[in-house]
Protein backbone atom coordinates (compact mmCIF):
# COMPACT_ATOMS: atom_id res chain seq x y z
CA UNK A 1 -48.36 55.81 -69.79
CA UNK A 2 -47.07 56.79 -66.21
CA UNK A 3 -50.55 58.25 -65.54
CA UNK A 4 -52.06 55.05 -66.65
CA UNK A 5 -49.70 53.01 -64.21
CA UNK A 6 -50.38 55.68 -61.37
CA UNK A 7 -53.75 55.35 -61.69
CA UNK A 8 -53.87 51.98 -61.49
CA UNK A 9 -52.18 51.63 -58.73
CA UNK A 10 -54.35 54.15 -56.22
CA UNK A 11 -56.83 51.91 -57.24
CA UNK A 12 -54.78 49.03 -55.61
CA UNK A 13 -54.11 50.33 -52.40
CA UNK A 14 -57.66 52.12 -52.33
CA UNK A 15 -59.33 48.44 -52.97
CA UNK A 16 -56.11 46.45 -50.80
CA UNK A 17 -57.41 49.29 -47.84
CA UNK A 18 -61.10 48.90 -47.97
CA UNK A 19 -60.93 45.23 -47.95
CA UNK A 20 -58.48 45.07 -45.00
CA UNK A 21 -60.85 47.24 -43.49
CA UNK A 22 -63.93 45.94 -44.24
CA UNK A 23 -62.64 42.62 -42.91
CA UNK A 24 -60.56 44.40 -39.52
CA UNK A 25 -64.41 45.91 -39.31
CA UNK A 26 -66.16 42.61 -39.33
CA UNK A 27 -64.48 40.46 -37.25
CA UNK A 28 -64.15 43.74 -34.96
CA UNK A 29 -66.87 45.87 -33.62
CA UNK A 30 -69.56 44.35 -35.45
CA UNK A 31 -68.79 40.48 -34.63
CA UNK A 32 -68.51 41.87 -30.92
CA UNK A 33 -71.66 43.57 -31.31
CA UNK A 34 -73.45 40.70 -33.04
CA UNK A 35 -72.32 38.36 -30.51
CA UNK A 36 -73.40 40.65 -27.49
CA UNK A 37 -77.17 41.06 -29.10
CA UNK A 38 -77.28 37.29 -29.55
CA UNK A 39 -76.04 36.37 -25.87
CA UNK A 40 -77.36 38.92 -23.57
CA UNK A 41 -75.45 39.55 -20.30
CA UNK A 42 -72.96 36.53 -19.64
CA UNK A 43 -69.75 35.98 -18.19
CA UNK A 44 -66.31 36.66 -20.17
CA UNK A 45 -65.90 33.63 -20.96
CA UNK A 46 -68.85 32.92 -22.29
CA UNK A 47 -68.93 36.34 -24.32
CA UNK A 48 -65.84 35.64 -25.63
CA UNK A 49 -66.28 32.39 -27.03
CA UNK A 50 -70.00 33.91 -29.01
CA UNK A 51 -67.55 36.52 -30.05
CA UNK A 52 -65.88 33.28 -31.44
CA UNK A 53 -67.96 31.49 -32.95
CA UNK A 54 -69.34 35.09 -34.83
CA UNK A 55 -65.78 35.95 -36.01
CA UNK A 56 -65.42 31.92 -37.28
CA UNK A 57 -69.13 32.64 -39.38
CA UNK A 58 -67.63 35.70 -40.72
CA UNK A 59 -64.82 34.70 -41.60
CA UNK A 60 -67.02 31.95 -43.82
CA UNK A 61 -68.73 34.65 -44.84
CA UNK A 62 -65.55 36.43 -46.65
CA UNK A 63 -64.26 33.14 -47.48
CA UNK A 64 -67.54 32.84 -49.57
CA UNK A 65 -67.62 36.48 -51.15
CA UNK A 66 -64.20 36.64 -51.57
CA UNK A 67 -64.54 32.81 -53.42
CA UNK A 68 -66.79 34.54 -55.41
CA UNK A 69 -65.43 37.76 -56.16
CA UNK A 70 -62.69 35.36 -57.51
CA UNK A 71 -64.91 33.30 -59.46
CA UNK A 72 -66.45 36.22 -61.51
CA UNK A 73 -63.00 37.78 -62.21
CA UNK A 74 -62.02 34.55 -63.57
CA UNK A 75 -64.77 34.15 -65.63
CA UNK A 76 -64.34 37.47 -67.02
CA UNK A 77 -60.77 37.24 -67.60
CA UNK A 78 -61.64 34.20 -69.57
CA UNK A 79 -64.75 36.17 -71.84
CA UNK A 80 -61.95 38.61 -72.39
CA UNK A 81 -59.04 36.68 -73.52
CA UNK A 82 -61.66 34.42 -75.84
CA UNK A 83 -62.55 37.45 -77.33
CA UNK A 84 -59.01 38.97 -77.70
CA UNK A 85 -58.31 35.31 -79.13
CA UNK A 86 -61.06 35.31 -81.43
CA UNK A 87 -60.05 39.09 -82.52
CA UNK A 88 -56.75 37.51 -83.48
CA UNK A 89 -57.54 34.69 -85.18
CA UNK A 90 -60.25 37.06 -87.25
CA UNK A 91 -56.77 39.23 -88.52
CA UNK A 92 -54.75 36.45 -88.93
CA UNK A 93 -58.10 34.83 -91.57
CA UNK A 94 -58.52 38.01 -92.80
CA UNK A 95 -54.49 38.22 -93.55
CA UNK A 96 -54.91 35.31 -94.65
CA UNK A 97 -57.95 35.86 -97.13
CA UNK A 98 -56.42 39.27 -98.49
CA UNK A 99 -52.98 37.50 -99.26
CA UNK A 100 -54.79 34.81 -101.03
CA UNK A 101 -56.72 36.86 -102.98
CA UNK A 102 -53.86 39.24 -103.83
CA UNK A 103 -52.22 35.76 -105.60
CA UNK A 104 -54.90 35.56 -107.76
CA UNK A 105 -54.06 38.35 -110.16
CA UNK A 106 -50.31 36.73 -110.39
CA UNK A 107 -48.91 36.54 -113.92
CA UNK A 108 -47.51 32.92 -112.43
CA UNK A 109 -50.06 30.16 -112.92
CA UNK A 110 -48.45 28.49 -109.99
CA UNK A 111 -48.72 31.37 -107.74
CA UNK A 112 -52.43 31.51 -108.49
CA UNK A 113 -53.27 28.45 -107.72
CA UNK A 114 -51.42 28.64 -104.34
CA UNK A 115 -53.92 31.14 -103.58
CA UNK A 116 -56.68 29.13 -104.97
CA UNK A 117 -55.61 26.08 -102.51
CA UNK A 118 -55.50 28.60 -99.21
CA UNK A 119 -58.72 30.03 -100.26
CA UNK A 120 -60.07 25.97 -100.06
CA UNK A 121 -58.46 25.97 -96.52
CA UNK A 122 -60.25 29.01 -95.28
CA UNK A 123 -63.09 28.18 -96.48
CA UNK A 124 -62.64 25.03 -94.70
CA UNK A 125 -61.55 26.63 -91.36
CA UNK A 126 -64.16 29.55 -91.40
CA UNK A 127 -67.78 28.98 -92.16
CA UNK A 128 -67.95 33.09 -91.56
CA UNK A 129 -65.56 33.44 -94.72
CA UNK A 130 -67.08 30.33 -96.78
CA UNK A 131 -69.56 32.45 -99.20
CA UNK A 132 -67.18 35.29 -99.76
CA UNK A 133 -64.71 32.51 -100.72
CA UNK A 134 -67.08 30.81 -103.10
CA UNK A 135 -68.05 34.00 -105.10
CA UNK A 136 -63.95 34.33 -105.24
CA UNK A 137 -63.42 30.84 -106.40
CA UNK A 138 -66.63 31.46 -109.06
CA UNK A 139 -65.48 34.90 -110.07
CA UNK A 140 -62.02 33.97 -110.56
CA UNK A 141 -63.64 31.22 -113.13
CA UNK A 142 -65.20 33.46 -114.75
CA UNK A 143 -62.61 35.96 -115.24
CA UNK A 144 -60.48 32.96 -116.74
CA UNK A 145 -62.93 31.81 -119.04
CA UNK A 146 -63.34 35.63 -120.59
CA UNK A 147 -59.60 35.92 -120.96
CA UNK A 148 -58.24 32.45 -121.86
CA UNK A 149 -57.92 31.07 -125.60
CA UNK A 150 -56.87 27.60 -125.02
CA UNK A 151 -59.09 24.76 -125.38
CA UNK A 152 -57.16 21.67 -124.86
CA UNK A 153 -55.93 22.17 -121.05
CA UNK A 154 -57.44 23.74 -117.98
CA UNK A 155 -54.58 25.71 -116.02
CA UNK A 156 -53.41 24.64 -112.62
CA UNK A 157 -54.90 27.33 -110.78
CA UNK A 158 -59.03 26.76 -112.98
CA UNK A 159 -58.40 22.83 -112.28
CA UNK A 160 -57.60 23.74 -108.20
CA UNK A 161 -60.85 26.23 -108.16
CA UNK A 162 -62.83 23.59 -109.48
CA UNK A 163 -61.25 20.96 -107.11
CA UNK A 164 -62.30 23.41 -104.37
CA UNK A 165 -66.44 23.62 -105.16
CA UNK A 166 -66.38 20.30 -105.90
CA UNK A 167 -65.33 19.34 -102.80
CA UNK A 168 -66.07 22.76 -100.16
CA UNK A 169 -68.08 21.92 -97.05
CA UNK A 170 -71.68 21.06 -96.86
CA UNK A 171 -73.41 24.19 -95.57
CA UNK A 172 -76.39 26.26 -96.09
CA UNK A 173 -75.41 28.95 -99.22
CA UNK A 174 -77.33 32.36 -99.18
CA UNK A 175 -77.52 33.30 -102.93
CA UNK A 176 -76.49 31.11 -106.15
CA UNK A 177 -73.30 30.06 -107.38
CA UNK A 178 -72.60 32.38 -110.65
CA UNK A 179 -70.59 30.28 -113.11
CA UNK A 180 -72.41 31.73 -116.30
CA UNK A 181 -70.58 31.55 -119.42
CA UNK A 182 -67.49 29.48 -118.06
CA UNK A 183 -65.93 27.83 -120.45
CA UNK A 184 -64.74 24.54 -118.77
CA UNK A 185 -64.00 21.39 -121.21
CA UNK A 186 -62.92 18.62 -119.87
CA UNK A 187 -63.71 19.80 -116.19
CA UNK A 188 -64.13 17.73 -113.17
CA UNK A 189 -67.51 18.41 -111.69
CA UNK A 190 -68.11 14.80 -110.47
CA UNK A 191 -70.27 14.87 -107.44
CA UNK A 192 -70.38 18.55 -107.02
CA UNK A 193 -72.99 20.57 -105.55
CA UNK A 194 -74.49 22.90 -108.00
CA UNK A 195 -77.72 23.60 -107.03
CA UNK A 196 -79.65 26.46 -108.58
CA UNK A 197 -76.70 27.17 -110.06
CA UNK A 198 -76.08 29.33 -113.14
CA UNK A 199 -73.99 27.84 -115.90
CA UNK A 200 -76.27 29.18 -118.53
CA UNK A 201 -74.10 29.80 -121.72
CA UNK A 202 -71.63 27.64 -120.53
CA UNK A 203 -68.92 25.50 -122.10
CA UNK A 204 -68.64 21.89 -120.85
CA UNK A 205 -67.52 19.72 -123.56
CA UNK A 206 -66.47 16.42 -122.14
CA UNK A 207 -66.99 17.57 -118.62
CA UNK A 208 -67.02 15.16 -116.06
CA UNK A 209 -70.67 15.36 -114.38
CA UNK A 210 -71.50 12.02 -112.86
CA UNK A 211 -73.47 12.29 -109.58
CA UNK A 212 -73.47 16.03 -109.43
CA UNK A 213 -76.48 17.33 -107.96
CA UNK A 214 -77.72 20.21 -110.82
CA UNK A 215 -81.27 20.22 -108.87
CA UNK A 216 -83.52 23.66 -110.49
CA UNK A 217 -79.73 24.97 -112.04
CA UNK A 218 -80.13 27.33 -115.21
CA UNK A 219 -78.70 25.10 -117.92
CA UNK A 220 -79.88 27.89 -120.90
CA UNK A 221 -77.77 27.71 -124.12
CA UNK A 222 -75.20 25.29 -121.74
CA UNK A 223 -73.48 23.37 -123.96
CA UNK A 224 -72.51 19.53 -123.00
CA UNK A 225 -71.43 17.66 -125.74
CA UNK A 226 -69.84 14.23 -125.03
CA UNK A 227 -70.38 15.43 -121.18
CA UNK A 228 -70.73 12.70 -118.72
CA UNK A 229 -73.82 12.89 -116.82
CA UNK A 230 -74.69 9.22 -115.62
CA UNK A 231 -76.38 9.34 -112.10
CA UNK A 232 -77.19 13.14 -112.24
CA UNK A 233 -79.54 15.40 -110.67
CA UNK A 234 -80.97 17.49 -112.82
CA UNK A 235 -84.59 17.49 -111.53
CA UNK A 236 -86.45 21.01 -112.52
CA UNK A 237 -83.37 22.51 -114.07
CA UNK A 238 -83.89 24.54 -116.79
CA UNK A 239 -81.44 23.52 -119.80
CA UNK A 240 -83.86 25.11 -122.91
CA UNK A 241 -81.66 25.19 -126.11
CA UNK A 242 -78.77 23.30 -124.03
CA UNK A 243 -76.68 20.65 -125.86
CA UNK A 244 -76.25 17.40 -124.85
CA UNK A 245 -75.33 15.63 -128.31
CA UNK A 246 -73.35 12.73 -128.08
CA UNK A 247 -73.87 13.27 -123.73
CA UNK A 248 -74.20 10.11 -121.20
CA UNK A 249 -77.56 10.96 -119.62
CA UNK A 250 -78.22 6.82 -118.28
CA UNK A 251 -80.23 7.09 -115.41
CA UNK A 252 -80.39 10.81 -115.01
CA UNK A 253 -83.13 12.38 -113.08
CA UNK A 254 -85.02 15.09 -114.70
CA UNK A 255 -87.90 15.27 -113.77
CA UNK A 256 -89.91 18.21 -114.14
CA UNK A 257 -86.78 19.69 -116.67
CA UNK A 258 -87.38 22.84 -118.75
CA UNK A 259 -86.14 20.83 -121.62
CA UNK A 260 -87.27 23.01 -124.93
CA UNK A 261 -85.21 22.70 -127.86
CA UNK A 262 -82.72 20.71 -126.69
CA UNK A 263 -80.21 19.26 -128.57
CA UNK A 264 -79.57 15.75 -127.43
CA UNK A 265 -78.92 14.21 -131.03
CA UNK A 266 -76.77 10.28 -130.22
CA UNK A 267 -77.26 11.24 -126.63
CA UNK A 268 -77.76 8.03 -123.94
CA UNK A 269 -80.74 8.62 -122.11
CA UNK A 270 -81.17 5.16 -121.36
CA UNK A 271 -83.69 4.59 -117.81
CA UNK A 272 -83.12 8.43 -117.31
CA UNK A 273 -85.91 9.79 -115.49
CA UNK A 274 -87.83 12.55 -117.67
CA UNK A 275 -91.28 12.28 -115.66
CA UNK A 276 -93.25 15.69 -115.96
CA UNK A 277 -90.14 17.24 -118.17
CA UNK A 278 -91.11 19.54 -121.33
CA UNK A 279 -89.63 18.05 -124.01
CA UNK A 280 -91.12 20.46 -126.88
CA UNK A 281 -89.39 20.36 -130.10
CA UNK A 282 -86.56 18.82 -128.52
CA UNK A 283 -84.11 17.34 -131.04
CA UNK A 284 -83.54 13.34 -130.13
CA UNK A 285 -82.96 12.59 -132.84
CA UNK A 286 -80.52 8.81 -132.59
CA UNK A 287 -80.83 8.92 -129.38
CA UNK A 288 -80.71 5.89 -126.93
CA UNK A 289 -83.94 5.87 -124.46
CA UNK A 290 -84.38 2.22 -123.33
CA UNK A 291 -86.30 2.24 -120.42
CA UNK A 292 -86.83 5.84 -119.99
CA UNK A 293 -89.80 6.94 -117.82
CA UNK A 294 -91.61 9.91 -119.80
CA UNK A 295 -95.11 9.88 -117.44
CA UNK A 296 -96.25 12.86 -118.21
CA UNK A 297 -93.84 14.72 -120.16
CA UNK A 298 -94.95 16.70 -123.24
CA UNK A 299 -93.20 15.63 -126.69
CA UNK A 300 -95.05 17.77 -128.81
CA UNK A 301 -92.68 18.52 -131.52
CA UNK A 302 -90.28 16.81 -130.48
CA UNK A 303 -87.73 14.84 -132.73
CA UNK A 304 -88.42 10.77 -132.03
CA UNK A 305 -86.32 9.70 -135.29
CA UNK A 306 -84.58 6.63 -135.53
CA UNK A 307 -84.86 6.79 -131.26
CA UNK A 308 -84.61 4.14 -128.86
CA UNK A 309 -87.78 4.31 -126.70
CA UNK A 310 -87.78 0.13 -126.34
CA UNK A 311 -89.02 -0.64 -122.94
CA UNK A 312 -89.88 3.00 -122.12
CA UNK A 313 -92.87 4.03 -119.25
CA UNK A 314 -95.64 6.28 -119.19
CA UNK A 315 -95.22 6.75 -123.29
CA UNK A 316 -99.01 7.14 -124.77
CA UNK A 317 -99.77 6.94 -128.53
CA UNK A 318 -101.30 11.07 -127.56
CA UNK A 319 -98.21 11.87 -126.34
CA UNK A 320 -96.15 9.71 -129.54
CA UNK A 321 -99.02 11.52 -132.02
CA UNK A 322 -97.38 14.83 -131.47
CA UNK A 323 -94.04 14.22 -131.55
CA UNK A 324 -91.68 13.32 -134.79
CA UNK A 325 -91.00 9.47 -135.39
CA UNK A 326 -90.14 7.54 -138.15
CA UNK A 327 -89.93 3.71 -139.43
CA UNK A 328 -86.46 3.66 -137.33
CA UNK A 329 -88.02 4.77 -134.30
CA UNK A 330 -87.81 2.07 -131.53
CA UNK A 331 -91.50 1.73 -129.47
CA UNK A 332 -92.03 -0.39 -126.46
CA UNK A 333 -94.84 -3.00 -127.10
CA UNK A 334 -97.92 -0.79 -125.36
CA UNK A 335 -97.80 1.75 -128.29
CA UNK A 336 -95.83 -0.40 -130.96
CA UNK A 337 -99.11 0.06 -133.27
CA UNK A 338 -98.31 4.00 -133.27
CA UNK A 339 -97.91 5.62 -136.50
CA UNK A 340 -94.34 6.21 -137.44
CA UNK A 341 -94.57 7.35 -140.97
C-alpha cells in the first residue's frame, strides 16, 4: 500500500514540475523568441510590450489546454463513477435476486410469497433481470402445481406469482412462458399476457380469463371448465382436446384456432369469432352460438346438437351437411331448410 501511495505521488511532483516548467518555458525563452521573430529590430520598449502581448496569447493558450485537460478528466471521472455506480447497483439486484429466490424454497407460505413480491419489483426495476424473473415466477408455478393436493384455495405465495405475470411490464420476451401442466382453479389471469404460451395439460377450472391475450398459446388437453373467457384472444391457439364445458367464450376471438375435439358441451360462444378455426369433431353439443361468425371454419364431425347457431355468419348448408345436428339444433334463417335429422 505504501508503494502504491509512493508511487503516486512521484507522479505528482513529476507532472506538478513539467507543467510549471512547461509554462516558466513558454512565457520565457520562447515568448521572447516569438516576439523577437515577429518584430524585427525595435526599441525596448517596443520589444517588450510584443514580448507582452505573446506572453498574454500564451497564457490563453494554457488557459485553453489546461480548460481542457480539465474537461476530459471530468468527463472521465464521471464514465468511471457511472460505471462503479452501475457495478453497485448490479450486486445490490443481484443480492437482491439471490435472496428472493432463496425465499422461495421456505417451508413458510408467507415467506415465499415475500420473495415472490420482490421478484415483481425487480422485475420491475431491471429489464436486464425481467426474463430470468419470469421463468422463476413460471417455474415456481409449476413446482407448486406438482407438489400441492389442495383444490379449493390457491396459496399466498401461487396467488402473488400469478398477480406478478398478470401484471409484469410490457416488453419484448425471448422464448415462451412454460406454465404446462399448472394446475390453477380459480386463478386470476384477467388481462394477462400469455402469448404463445404453454398451458397445455393445464388445470383452470373457474379461472378468471377475461381479456387475456392467449394469441397462437398451446391450449392441448387444457382444461377450462366454467372458465371465464369473455373478450379473449385466442386467435391461432391451439386448444385440440381442451375443455371448455360449461366456459364463457361471448365474443371470443378465435380465429384460425386448432380447435379438434374440443369439448365445449353448455359452453357460451355467443358472437365469438371462430372465422377459419378447425372445428372437427368438436363436441358442442348445448352450446350457445348466437351470432357466431364461422366463415370458413370446418365442422366436419362436429357435434351441432340441440346448439344455438340463431343469427350465426358465414354458416353454409356444406359446411352444416358435415357436421352433427338434430331437430333441437337452432339455424339462422339462410340455412334454416338444412337437414337436421
Amino acid at each position: 500500500m505504501l508503494s502504491v501511495w509512493v508511487r503516486r505521488a512521484v507522479v505528482t511532483v513529476l507532472a506538478g514540475g513539467g507543467f510549471l516548467g512547461f509554462v516558466w518555458l513558454l512565457l520565457g525563452p520562447v515568448s521572447t523568441s516569438i516576439a523577437g521573430q515577429w518584430v524585427g529590430p525595435v526599441s525596448a520598449a517596443e520589444r517588450l510590450a510584443a514580448v507582452g502581448s505573446v506572453r498574454g496569447l500564451c497564457v490563453q493558450l494554457v488557459l485553453v489546454v489546461g480548460g481542457l485537460v480539465t474537461a476530459s478528466v471530468a468527463v472521465r471521472r464521471y464514465f468511471v463513477d457511472r460505471d462503479k455506480q452501475r457495478l453497485e447497483e448490479d450486486k445490490h439486484v443481484t443480492d437482491r435476486l439471490n435472496n428472493a429466490i432463496g425465499h422461495l424454497g421456505s417451508e413458510d407460505e408467507t415467506v415465499r410469497a415475500g420473495g415472490i413480491r420482490t421478484l415483481a419489483r425487480i422485475m420491475a426495476d431491471s429489464p436486464r433481470d425481467h426474463r430470468p424473473v419470469v421463468d422463476t415466477l413460471a417455474g415456481a408455478l409449476r413446482g407448486w402445481s406438482a407438489r400441492s393436493r389442495q383444490e379449493n384455495r390457491l396459496p399466498d405465495d401461487v396467488a402473488a406469482a400469478l398477480m406478478a405475470l398478470r401484471t409484469r411490464p410490457s416488453r419484448p420476451e425471448d422464448g415462451l412462458l412454460d406454465l404446462a401442466g399448472v394446475r390453477l382453479n380459480g386463478a386470476n389471469l384477467a388481462q394477462a399476457r400469455l402469448v404463445a404460451a404453454d398451458l397445455s395439460g393445464a388445470t383452470l377450472d373457474d379461472a378468471d380469463l377475461r381479456r387475456a391475450d392467449l394469441t397462437d398459446a398451446s391450449l392441448s388437453g387444457t382444461r377450462m371448465t366454467r372458465a371465464r373467457l369473455t373478450n379473449t384472444l385466442l386467435r391461432g391457439a391451439d386448444a385440440e382436446e381442451a375443455d371448455f364445458a360449461l366456459a364463457d367464450l361471448t365474443e371470443t376471438d378465435m380465429a384460425g384456432a386448432k380447435l379438434i375435439n374440443v369439448f365445449a358441451e353448455q359452453a357460451k360462444l355467443g358472437k365469438a369469432n371462430l372465422s377459419g378455426a378447425c372445428l372437427r369433431r368438436a363436441r358442442l353439443r348445448g352450446a350457445i352460438m348466437t351470432g357466431v361468425r364461422l366463415d370458413g371454419a370446418d365442422l366436419a364431425e362436429a357435434d351441432l346438437r340441440g346448439v344455438d347457431l340463431r343469427d350465426a355468419t358465414g354458416l353454409t348448408a356444406a359446411m352444416l351437411a358435415e357436421a352433427v345436428t338434430d331437430r333441437d339444433t337452432q339455424l339462422p334463417d339462410s340455412v334454416g331448410g338444412a337437414d337436421r335429422s
